[in-house]
C-alpha atoms as a PDB file:
ATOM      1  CA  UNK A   1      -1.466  32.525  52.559  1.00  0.00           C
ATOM      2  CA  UNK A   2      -3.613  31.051  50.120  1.00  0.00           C
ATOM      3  CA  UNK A   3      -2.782  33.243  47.349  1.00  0.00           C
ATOM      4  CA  UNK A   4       1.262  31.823  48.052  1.00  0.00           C
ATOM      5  CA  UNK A   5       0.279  28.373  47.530  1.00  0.00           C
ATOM      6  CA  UNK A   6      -1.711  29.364  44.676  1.00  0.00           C
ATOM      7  CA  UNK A   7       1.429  31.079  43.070  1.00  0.00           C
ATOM      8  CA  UNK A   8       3.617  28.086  44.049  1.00  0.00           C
ATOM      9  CA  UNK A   9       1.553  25.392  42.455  1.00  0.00           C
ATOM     10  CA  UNK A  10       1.559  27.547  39.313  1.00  0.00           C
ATOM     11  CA  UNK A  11       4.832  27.846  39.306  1.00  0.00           C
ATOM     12  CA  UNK A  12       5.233  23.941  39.701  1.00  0.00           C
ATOM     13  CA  UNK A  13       2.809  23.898  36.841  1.00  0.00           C
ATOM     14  CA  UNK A  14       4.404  25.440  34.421  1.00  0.00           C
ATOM     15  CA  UNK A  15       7.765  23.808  35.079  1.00  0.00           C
ATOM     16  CA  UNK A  16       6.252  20.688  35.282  1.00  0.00           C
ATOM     17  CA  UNK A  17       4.527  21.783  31.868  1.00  0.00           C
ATOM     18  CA  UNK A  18       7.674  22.407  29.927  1.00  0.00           C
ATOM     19  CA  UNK A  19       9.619  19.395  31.304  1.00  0.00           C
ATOM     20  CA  UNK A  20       6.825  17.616  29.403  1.00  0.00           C
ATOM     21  CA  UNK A  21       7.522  19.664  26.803  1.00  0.00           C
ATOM     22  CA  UNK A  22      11.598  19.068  26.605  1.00  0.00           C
ATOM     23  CA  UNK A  23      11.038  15.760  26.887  1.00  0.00           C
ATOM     24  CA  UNK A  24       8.500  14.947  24.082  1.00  0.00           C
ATOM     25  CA  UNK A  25      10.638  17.199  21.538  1.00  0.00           C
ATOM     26  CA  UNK A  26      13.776  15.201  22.741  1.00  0.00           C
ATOM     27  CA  UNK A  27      11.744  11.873  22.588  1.00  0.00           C
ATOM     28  CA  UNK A  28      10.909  12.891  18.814  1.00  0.00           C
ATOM     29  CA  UNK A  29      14.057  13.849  17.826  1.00  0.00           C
ATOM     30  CA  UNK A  30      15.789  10.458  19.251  1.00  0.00           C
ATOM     31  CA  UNK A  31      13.309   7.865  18.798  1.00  0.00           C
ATOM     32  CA  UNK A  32      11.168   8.644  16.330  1.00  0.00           C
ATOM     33  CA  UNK A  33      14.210   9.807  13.815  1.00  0.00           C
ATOM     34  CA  UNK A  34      15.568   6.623  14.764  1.00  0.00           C
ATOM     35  CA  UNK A  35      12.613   4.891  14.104  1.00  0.00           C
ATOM     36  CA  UNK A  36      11.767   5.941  10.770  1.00  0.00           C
ATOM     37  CA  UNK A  37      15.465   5.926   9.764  1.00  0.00           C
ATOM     38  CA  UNK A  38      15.183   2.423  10.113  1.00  0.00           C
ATOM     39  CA  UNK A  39      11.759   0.636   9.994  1.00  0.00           C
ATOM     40  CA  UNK A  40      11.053  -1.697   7.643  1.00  0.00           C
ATOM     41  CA  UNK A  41       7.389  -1.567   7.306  1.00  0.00           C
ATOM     42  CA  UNK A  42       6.653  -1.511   3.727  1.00  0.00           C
ATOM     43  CA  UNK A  43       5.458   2.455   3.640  1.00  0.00           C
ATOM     44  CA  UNK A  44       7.907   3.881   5.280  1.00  0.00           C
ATOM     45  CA  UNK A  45      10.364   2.076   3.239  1.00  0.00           C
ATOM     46  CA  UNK A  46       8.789   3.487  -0.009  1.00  0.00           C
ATOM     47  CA  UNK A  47       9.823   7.113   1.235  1.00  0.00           C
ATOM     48  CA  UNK A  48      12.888   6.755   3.284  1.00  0.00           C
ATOM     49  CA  UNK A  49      14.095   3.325   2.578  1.00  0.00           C
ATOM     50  CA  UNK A  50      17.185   2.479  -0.259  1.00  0.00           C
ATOM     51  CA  UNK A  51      15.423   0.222  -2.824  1.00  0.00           C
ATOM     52  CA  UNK A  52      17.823   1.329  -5.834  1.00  0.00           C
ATOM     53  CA  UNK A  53      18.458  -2.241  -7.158  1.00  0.00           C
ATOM     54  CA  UNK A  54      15.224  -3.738  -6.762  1.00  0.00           C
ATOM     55  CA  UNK A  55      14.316  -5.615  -9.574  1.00  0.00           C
ATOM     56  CA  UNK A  56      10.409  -5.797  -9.424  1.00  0.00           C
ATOM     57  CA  UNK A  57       7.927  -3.417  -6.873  1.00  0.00           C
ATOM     58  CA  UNK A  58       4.586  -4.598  -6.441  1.00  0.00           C
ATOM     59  CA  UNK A  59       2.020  -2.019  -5.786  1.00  0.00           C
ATOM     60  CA  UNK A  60      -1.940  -2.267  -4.879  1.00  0.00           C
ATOM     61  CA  UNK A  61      -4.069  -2.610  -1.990  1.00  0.00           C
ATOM     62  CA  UNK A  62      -4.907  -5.912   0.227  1.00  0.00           C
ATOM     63  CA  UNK A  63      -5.406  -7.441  -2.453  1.00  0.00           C
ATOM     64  CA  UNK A  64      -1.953  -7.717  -3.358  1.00  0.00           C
ATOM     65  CA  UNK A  65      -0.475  -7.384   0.017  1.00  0.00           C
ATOM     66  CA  UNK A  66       1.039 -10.900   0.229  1.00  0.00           C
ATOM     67  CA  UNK A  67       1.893 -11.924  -2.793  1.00  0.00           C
ATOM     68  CA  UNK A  68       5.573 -11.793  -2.738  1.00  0.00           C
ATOM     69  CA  UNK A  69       6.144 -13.930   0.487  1.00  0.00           C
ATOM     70  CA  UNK A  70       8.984 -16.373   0.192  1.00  0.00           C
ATOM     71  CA  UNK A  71      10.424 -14.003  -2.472  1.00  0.00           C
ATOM     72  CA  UNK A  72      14.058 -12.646  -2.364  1.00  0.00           C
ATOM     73  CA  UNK A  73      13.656  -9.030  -1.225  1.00  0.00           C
ATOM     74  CA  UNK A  74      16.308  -8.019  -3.229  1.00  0.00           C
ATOM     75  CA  UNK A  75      14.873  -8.717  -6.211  1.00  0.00           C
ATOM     76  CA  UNK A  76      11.041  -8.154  -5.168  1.00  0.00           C
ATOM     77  CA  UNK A  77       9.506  -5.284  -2.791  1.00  0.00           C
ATOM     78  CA  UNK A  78       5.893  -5.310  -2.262  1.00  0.00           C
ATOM     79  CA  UNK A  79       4.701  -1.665  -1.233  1.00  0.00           C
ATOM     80  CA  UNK A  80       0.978  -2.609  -1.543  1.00  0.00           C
ATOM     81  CA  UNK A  81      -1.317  -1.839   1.509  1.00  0.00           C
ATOM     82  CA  UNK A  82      -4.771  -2.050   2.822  1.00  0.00           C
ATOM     83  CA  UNK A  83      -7.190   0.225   1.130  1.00  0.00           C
ATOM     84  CA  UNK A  84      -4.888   1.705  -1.006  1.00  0.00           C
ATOM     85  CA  UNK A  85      -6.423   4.476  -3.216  1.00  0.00           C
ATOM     86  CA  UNK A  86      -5.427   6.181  -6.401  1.00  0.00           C
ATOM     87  CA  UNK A  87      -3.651   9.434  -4.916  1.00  0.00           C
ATOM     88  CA  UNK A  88      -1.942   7.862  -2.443  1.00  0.00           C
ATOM     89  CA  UNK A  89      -0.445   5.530  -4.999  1.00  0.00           C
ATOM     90  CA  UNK A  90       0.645   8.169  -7.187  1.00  0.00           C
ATOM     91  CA  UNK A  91       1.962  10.219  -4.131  1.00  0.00           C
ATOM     92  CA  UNK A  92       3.955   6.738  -3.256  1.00  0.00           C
ATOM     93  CA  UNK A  93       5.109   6.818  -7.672  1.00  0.00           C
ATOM     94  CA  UNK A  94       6.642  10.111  -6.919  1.00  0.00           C
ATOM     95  CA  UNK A  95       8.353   8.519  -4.580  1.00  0.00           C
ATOM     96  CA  UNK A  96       9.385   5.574  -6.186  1.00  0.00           C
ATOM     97  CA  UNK A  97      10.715   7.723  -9.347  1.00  0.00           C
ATOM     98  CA  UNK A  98      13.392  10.006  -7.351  1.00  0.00           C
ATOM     99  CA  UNK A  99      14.940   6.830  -5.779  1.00  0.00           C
ATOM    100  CA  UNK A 100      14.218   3.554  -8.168  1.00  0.00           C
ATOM    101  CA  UNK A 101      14.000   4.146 -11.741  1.00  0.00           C
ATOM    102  CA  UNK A 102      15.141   0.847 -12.885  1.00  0.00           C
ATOM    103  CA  UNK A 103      12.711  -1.156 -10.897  1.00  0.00           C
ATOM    104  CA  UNK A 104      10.054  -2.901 -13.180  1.00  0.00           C
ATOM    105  CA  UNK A 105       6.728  -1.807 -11.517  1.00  0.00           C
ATOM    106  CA  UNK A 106       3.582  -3.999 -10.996  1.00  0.00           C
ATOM    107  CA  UNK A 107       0.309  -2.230 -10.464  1.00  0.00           C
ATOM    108  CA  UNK A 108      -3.223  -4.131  -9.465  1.00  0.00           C
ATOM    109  CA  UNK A 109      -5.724  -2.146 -11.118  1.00  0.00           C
ATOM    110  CA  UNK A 110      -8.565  -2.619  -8.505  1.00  0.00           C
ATOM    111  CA  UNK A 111      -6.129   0.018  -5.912  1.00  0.00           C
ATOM    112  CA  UNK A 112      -7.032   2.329  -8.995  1.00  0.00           C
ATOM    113  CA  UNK A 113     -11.013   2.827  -7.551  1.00  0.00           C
ATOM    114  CA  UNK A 114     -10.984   4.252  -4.625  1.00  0.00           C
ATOM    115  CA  UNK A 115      -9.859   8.331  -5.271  1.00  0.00           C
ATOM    116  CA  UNK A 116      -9.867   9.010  -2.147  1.00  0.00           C
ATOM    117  CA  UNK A 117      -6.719  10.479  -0.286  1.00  0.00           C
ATOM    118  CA  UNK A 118      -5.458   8.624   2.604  1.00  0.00           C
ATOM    119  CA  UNK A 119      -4.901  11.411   5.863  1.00  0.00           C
ATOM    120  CA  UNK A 120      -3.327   8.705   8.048  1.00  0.00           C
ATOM    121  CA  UNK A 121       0.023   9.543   5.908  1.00  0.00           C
ATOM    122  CA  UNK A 122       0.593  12.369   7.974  1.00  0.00           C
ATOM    123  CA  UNK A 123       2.961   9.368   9.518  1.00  0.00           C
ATOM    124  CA  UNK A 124       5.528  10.053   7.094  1.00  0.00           C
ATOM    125  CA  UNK A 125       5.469  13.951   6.499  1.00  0.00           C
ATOM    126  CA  UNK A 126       9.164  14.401   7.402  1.00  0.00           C
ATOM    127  CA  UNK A 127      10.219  12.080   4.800  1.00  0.00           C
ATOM    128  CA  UNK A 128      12.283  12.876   2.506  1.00  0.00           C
ATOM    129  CA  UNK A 129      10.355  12.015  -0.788  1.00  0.00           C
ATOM    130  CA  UNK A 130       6.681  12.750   0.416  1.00  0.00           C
ATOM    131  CA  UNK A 131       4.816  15.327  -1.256  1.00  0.00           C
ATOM    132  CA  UNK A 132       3.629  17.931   1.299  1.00  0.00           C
ATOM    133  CA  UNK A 133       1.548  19.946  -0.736  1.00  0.00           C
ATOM    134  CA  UNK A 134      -1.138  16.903  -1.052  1.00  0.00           C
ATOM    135  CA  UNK A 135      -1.045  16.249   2.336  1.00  0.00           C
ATOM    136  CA  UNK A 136      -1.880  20.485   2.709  1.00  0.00           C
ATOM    137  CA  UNK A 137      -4.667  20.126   0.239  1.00  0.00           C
ATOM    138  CA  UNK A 138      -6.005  17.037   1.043  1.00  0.00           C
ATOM    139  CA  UNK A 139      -5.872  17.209   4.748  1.00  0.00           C
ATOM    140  CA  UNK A 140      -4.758  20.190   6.164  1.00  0.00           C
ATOM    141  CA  UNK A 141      -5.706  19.674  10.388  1.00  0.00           C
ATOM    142  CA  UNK A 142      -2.950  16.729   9.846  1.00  0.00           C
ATOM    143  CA  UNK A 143      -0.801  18.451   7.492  1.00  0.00           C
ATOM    144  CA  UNK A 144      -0.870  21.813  10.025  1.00  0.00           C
ATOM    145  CA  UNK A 145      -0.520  19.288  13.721  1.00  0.00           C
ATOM    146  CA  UNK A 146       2.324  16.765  12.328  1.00  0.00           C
ATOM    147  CA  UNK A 147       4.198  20.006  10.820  1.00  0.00           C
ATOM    148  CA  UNK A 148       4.523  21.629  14.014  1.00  0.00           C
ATOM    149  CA  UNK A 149       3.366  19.304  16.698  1.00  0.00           C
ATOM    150  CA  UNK A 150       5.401  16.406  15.327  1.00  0.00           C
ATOM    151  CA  UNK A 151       4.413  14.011  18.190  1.00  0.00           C
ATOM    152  CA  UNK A 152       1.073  14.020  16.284  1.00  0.00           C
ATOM    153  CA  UNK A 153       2.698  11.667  14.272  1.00  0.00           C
ATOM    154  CA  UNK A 154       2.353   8.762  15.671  1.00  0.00           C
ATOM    155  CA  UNK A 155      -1.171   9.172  15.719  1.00  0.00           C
ATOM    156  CA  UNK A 156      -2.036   6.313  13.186  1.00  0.00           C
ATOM    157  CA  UNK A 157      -2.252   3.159  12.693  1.00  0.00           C
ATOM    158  CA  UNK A 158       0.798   3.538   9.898  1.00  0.00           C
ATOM    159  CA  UNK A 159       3.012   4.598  12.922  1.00  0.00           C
ATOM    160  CA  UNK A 160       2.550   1.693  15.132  1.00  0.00           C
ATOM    161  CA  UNK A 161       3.430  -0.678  11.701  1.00  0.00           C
ATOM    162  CA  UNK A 162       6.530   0.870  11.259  1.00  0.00           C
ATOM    163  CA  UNK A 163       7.515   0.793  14.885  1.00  0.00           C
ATOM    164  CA  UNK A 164       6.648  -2.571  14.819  1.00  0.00           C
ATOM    165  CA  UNK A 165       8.659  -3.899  11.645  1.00  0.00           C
ATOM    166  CA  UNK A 166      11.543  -1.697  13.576  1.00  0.00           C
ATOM    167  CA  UNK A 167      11.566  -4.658  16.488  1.00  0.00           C
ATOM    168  CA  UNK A 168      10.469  -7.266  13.238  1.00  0.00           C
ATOM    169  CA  UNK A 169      12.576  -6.038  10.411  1.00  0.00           C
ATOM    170  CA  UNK A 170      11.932  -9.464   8.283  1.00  0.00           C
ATOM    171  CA  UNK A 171       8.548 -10.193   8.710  1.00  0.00           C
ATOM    172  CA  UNK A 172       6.510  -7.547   6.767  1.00  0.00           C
ATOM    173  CA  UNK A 173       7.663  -8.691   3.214  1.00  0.00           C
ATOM    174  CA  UNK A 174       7.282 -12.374   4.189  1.00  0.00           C
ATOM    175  CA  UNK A 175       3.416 -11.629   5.371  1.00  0.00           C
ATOM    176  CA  UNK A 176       1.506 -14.247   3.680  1.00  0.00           C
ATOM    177  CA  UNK A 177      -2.740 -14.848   4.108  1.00  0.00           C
ATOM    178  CA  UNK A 178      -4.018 -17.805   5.691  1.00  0.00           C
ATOM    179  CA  UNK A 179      -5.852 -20.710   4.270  1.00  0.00           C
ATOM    180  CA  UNK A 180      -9.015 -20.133   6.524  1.00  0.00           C
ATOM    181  CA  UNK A 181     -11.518 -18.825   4.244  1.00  0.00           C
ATOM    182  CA  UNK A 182     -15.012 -17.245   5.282  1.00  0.00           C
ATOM    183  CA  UNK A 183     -17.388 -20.659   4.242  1.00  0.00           C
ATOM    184  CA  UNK A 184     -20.384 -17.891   3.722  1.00  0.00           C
ATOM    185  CA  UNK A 185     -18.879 -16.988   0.256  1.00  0.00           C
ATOM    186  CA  UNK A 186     -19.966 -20.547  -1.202  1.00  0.00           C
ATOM    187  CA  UNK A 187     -23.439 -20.064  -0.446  1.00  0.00           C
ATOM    188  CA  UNK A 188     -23.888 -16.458  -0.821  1.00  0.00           C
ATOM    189  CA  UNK A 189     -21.603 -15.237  -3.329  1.00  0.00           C
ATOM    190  CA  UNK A 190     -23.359 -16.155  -6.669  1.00  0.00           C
ATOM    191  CA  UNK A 191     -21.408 -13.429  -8.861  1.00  0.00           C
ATOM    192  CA  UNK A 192     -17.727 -11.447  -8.477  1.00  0.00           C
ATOM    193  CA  UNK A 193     -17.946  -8.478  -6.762  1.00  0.00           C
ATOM    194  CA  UNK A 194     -15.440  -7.189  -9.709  1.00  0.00           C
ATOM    195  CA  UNK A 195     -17.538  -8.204 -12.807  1.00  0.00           C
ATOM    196  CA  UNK A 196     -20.727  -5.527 -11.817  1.00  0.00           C
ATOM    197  CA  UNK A 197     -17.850  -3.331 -11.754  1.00  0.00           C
ATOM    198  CA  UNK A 198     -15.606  -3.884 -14.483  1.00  0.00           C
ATOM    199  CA  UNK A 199     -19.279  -5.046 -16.593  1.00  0.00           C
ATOM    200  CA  UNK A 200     -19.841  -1.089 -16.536  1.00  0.00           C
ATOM    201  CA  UNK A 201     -18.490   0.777 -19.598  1.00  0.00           C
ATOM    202  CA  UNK A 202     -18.483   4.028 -18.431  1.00  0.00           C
ATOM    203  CA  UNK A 203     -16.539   2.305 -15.448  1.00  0.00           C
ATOM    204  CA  UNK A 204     -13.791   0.734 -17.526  1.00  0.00           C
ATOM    205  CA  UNK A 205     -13.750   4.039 -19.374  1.00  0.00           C
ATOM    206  CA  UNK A 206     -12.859   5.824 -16.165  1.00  0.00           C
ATOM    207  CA  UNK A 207     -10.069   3.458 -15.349  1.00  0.00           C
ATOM    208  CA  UNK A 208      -8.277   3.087 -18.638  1.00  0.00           C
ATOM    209  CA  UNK A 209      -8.182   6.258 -18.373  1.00  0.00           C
ATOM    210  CA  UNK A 210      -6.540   6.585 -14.874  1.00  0.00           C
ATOM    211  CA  UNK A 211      -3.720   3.671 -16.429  1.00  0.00           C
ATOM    212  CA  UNK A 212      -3.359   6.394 -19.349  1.00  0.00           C
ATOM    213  CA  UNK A 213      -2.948   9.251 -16.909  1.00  0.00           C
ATOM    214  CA  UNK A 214      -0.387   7.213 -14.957  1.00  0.00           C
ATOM    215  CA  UNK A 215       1.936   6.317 -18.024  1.00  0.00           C
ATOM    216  CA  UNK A 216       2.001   9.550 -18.576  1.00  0.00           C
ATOM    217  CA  UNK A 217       2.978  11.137 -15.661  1.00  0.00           C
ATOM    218  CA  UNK A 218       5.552   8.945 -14.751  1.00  0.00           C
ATOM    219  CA  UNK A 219       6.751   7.712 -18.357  1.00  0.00           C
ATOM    220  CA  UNK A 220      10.138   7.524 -16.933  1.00  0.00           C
ATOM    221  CA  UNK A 221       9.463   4.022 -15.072  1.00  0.00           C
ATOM    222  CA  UNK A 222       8.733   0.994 -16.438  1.00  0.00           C
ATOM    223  CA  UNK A 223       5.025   0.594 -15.037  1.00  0.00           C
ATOM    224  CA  UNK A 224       2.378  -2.636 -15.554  1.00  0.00           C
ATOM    225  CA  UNK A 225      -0.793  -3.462 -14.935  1.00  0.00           C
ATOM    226  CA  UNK A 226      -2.413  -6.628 -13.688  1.00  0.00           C
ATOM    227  CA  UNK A 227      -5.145  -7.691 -12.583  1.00  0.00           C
ATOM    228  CA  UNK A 228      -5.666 -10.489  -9.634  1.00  0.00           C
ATOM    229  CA  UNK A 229      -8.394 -13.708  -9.560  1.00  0.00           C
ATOM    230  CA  UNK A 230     -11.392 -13.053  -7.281  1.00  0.00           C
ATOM    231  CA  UNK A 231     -14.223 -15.389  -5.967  1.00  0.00           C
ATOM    232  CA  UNK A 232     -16.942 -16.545  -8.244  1.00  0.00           C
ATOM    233  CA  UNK A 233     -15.058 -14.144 -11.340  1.00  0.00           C
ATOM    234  CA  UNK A 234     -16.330 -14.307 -14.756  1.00  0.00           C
ATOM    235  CA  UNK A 235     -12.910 -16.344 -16.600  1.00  0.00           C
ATOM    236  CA  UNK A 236     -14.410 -14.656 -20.004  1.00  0.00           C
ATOM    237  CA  UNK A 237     -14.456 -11.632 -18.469  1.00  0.00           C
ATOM    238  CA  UNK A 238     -11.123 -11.267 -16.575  1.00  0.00           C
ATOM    239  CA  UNK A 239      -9.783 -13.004 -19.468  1.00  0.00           C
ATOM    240  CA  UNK A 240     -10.702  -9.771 -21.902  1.00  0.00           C
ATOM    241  CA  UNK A 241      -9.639  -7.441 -19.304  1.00  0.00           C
ATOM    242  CA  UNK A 242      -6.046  -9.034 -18.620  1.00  0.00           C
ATOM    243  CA  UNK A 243      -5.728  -8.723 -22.093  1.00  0.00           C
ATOM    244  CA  UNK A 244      -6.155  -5.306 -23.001  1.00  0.00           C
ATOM    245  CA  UNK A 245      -4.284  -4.547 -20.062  1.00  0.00           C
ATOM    246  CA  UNK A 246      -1.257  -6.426 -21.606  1.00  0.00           C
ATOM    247  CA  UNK A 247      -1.755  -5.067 -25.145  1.00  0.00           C
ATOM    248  CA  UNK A 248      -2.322  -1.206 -24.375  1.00  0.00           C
ATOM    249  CA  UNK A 249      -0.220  -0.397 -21.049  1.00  0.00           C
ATOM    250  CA  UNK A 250       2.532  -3.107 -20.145  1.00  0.00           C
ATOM    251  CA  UNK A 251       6.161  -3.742 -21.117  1.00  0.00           C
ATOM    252  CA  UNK A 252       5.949  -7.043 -19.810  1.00  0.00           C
ATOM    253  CA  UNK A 253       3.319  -9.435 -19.593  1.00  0.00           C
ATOM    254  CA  UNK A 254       2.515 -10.652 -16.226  1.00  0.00           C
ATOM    255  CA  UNK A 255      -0.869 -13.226 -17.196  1.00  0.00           C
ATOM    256  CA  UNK A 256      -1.810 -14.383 -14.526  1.00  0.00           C
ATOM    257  CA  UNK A 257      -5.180 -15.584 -15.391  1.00  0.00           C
ATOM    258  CA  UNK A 258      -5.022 -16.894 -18.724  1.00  0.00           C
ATOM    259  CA  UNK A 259      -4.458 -20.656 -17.447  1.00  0.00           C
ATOM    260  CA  UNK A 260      -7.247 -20.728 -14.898  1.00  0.00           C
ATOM    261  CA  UNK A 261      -9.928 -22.081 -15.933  1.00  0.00           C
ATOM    262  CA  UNK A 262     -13.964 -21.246 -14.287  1.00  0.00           C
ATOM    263  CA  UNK A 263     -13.611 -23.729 -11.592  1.00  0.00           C
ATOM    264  CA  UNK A 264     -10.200 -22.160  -9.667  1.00  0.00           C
ATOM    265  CA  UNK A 265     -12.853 -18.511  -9.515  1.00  0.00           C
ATOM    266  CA  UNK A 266     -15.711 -21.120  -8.020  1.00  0.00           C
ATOM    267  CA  UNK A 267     -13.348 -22.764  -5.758  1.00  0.00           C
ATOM    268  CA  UNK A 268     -14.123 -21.144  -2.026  1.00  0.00           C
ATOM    269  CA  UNK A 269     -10.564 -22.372  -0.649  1.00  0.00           C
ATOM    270  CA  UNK A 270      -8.644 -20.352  -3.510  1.00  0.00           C
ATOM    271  CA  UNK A 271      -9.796 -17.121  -1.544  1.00  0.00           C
ATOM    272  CA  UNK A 272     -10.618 -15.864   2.241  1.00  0.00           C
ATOM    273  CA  UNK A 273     -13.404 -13.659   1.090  1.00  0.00           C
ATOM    274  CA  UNK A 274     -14.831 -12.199  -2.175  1.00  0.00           C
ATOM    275  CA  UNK A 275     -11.917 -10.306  -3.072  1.00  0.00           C
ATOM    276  CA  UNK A 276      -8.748 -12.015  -1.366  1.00  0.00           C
ATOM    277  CA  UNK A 277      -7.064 -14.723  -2.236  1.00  0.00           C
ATOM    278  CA  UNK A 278      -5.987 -17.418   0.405  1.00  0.00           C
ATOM    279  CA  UNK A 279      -2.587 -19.049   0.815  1.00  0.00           C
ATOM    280  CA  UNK A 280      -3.540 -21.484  -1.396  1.00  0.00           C
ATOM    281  CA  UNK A 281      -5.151 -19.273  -4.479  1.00  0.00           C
ATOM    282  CA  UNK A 282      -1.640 -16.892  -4.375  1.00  0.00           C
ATOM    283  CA  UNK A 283       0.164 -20.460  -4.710  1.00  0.00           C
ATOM    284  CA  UNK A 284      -1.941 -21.240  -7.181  1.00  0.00           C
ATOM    285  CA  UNK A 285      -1.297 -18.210  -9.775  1.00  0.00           C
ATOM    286  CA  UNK A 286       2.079 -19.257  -9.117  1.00  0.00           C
ATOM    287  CA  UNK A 287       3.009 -15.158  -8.822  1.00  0.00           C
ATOM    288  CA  UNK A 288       6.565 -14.637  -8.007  1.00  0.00           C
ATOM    289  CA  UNK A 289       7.413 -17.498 -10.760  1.00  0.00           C
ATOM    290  CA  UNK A 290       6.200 -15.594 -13.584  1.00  0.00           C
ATOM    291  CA  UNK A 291       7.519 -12.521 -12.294  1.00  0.00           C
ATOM    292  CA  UNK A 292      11.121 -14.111 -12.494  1.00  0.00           C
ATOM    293  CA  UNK A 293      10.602 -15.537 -15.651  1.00  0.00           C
ATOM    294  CA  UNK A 294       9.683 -11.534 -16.932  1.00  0.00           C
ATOM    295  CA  UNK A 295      13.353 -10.167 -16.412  1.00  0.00           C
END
């Protein structure tokens, strides 16, 4: 008798078991197709969005994340993202080059430090213009799971944006930092975090050559460089460096720190923390008004 029951609960087990199954693969194929079809979060856009007559694409890390609020997102996409690295912005240029060639493109330099590859974009792997074979090198356990256990997918962070600017569609390019900055920067900060980086010649070496490597790889879009205010910044310094950027790698000159002066770098309320700008500092540089003024 107890062998029947054991047979019928295994039975029920493994009926039970493929239901799940069914239902998970149907789940995928309806609402997560539907999902990334038409999300608006900013990465998924970059790979399965339609972007062709975009004027101006902003790309960087958190830096940059919020610069273009109040724009027209017609004319100005911002596809920058926290702790984005080099790869991942190239991966998201390879991208950008099969669907927008016309766009102007604005790059922040400091997204050009970190080298590291990004695994959380296993999110996107059934996009059209993502590269698998980085994802395969780079980070094969996701690569292998969101290839053929797509439900994996939604395993990140990046997946729970884009289902959320699904439900928000107009919020993520209007995203815009507060004016509440962290006080402890005043006291503590007594030198930017950028000048003991940029300060280092091998350093600048490294990433001149990185803006070289990028201009000619994808010589086919119009790319620029610029580079954004931080707290307690040397004005001498990012002075010389906005510079060269302008004179050896851009097409158009976006300056946006040859009118500040040493006192808008001191100024605590211009920023959040040591690297961000507040509300107030993005007002400031006045961004999206010398963008317009480029084209």
């Amino acid at each position: 008798m107890k062998k029947l029951l054991y047979t019928f609960s295994f039975k029920n087990f493994i009926f039970n078991f493929l239901f799940i199954l069914i239902f998970f693969y149907l789940l995928q194929l309806i609402f997560l197709k539907e999902i990334f079809k038409n999300s608006e979060f900013r990465l998924n856009k970059v790979f399965n969005g339609d972007y062709n007559d975009v004027e101006n694409i902003i790309l960087g890390n958190s830096r940059s994340y919020s610069l273009s609020f109040y724009s027209d997102k017609k004319k100005n996409l911002n596809f920058s993202f926290n702790e984005m690295t080099f790869q991942n912005l190239e991966q998201i240029l390879n991208a950008i080059e099969k669907k927008s060639t016309k766009s102007n493109i604005f790059i922040e330099i400091t997204s050009l430090l970190d080298e590291e590859y990004n695994c959380s974009y296993h999110t996107f792997i059934l996009h059209e213009f993502f590269d698998l074979e980085i994802l395969k090198k780079k980070c094969k356990m996701e690569y292998y799971l969101s290839t053929y256990l797509p439900f994996f997918r939604v395993n990140s962070l990046l997946f729970y944006r884009t289902v959320y600017y699904y439900f928000n569609p107009n919020k993520d390019q209007s995203f815009v930092s507060g004016d509440i900055y962290d006080k402890s920067i005043c006291t503590n900060n007594e030198k930017g975090i950028y000048d003991l980086i940029f300060s280092k010649e091998n350093f600048l070496d490294k990433t001149f050559k990185k803006l070289e490597l990028i201009k000619s790889n994808f010589s086919n879009l119009k790319i620029n460089f610029f580079v954004l205010p931080y707290h307690k910044a040397s004005s001498n310094l990012i002075n010389d460096l906005e510079s060269i950027l302008n004179e050896e790698y851009n097409n158009n000159e976006l300056l946006l720190n040859q009118g500040l002066n040493q006192n808008f770098y001191n100024d605590c309320e211009n920023f959040l923390d040591r690297i961000h700008l507040s509300k107030k500092g993005i007002i400031k540089i006045d961004f999206i008004n010398k963008l317009s003024h480029l084209n």
